[in-house]
Protein backbone atom coordinates (compact mmCIF):
# COMPACT_ATOMS: atom_id res chain seq x y z
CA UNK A 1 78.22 107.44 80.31
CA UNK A 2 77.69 104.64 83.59
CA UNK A 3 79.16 106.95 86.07
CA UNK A 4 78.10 105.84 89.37
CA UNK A 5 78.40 109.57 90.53
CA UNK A 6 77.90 112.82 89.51
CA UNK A 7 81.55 113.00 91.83
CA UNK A 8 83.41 111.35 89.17
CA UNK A 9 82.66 114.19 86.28
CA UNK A 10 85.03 117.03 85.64
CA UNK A 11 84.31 119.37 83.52
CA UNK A 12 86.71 120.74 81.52
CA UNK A 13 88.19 123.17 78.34
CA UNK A 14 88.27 119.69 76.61
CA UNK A 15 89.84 116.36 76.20
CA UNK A 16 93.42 117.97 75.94
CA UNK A 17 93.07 119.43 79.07
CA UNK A 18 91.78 116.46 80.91
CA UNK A 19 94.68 114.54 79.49
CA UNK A 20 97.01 117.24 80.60
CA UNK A 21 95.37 117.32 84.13
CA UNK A 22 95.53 113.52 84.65
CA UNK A 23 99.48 113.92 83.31
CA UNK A 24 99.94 116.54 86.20
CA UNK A 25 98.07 116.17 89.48
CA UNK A 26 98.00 112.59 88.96
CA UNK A 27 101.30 111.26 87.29
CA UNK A 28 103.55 113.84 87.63
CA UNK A 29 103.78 113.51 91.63
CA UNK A 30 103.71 109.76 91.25
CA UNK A 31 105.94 108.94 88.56
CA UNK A 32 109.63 107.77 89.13
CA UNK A 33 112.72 107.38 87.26
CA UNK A 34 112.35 104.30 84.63
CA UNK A 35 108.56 103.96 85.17
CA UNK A 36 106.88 103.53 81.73
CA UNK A 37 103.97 104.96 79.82
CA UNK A 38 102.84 102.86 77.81
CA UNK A 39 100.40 104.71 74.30
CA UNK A 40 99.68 103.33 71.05
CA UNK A 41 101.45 103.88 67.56
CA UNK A 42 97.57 105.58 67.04
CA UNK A 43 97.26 108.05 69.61
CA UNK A 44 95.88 111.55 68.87
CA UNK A 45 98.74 113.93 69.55
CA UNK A 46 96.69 115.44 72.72
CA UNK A 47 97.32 112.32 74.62
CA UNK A 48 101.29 111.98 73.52
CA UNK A 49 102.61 115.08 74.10
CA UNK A 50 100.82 115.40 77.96
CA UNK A 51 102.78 112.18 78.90
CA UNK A 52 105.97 113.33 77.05
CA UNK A 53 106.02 116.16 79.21
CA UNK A 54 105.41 114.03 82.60
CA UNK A 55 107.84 112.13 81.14
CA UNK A 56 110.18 114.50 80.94
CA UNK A 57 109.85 115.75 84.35
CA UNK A 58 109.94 112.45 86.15
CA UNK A 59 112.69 110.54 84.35
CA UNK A 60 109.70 108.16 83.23
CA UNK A 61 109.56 107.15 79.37
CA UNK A 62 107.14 106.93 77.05
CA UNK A 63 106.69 103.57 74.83
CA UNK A 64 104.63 103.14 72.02
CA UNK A 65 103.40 99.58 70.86
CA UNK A 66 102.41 99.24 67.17
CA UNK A 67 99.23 97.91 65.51
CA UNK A 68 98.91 95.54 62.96
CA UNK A 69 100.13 96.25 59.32
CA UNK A 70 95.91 97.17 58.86
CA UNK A 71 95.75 98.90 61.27
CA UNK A 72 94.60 96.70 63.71
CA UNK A 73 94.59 96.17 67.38
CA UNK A 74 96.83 93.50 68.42
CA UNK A 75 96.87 92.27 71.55
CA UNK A 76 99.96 90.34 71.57
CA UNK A 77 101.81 93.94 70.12
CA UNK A 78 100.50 95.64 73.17
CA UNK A 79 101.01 92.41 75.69
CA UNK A 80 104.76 92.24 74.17
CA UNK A 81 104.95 96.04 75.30
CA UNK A 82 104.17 96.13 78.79
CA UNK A 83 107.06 95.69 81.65
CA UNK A 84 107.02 95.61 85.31
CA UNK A 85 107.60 99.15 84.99
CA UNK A 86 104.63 100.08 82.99
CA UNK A 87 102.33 102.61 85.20
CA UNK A 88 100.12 104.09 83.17
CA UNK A 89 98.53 102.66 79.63
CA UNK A 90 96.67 105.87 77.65
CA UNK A 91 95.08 104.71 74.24
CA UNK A 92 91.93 106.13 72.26
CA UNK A 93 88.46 103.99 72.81
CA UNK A 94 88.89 104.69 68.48
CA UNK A 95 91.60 105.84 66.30
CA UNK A 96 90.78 108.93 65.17
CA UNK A 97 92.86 108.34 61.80
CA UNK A 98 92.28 104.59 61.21
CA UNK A 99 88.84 104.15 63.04
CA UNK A 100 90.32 101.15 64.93
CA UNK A 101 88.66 100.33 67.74
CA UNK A 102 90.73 98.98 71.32
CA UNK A 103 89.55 96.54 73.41
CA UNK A 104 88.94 98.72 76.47
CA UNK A 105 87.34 96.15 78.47
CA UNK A 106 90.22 93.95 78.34
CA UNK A 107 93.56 96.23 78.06
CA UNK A 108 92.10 98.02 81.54
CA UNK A 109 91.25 94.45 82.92
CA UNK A 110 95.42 93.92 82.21
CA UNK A 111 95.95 97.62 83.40
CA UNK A 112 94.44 96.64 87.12
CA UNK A 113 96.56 93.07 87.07
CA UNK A 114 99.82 94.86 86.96
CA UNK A 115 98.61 97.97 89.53
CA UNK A 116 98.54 100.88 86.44
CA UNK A 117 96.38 103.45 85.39
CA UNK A 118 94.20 103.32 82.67
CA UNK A 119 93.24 106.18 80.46
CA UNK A 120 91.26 106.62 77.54
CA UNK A 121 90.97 109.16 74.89
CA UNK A 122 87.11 108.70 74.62
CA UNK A 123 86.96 111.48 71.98
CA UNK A 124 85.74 109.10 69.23
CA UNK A 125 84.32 106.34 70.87
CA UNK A 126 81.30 108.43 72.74
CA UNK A 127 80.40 109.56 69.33
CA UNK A 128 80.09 105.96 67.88
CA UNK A 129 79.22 103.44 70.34
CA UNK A 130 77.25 103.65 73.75
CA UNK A 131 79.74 103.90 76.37
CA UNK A 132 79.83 102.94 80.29
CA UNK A 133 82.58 103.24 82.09
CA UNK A 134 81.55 101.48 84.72
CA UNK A 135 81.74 98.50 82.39
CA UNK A 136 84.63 99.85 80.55
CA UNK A 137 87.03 99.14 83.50
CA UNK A 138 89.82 102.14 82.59
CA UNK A 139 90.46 104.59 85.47
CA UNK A 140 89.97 107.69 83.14
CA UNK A 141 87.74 108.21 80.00
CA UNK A 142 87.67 111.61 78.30
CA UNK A 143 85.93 113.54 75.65
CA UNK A 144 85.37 116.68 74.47
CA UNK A 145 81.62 118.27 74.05
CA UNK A 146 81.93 119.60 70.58
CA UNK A 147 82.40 115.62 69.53
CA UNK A 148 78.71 115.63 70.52
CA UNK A 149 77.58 118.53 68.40
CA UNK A 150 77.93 120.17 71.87
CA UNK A 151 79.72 123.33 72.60
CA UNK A 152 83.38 124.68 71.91
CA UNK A 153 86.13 124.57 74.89
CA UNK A 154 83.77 121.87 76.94
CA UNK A 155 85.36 118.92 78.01
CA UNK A 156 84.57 115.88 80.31
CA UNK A 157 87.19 114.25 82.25
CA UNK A 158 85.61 111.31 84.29
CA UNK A 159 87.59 109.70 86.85
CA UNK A 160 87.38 106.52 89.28
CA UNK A 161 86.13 108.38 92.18
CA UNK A 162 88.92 107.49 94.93
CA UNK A 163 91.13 108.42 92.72
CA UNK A 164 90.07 112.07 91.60
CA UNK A 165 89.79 112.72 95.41
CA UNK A 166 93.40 111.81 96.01
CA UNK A 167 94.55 114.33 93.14
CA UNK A 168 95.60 118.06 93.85
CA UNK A 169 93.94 120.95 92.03
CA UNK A 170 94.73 121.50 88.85
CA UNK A 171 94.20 125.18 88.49
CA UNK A 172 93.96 127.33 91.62
């Protein structure tokens, strides 16, 4: 997947874990009242309801921008979304309903000019396109192994080095 280290691969129970650790050792202790989350209209439930719950802890909301009336990516929908507030942006590499496939490469190049995190739901996207993340830009990229004709309850979380290392454990 481009990682420049074997450092920057978790392993994981699968994508809705990774999305749930991200949510809690990453934004849960960073969050702060009013901050903003910022998913698609498109997202796969496992990388709503992580954020909702962050959310809920932090006083931090979670928006949702819409796509076009096909289904499309639209980058003025998302651009009309994001606020000086938004911290974190979390939308699929491709729709698992509508196949629609985000930009990557350009929402995480916006993600770094206003200072938030960038995940991505990689669950379809490994499966159907080459992926590096190195070129990618986002902070996070998940997927889950079984995606790959790989096993069950495997899942790969890879993370921006400097930032995994300034994350607490997830499970003890």
């Amino acid at each position: 997947i481009g990682a420049e280290s074997g450092d920057e691969i978790v392993l994981t129970a699968g994508a809705t874990m990774s999305l749930n650790l991200i949510a809690r050792c990453w934004a849960e202790p960073r969050l702060q009242p009013g901050d903003e989350i910022l998913i698609s209209i498109a997202e796969h439930h496992a990388n709503i309801v992580p954020w909702q719950m962050v959310a809920e802890k932090t006083g931090a909301r979670v928006r949702a921008f819409m796509l076009e009336e096909d289904g499309a990516f639209s980058m003025n929908r998302f651009k009309a979304e994001l606020s000086d507030r938004t911290r974190i942006i979390a939308v699929p590499h491709v729709s698992n309903v509508l196949g629609t496939v985000f930009p990557i490469a350009d929402i995480a190049a916006i993600a770094r000019d206003r200072d938030a995190l960038m995940v991505v739901d990689g669950c379809q996207g490994v499966v159907h396109m080459p992926v590096d993340v190195t070129a990618l830009g986002a902070d996070f990229y998940v997927f889950s192994a079984h995606k790959l004709y790989g096993p069950n309850g495997v899942g790969v979380l890879w993370g921006r080095a400097r930032i995994l290392a300034d994350m607490p454990p997830f499970l003890g």
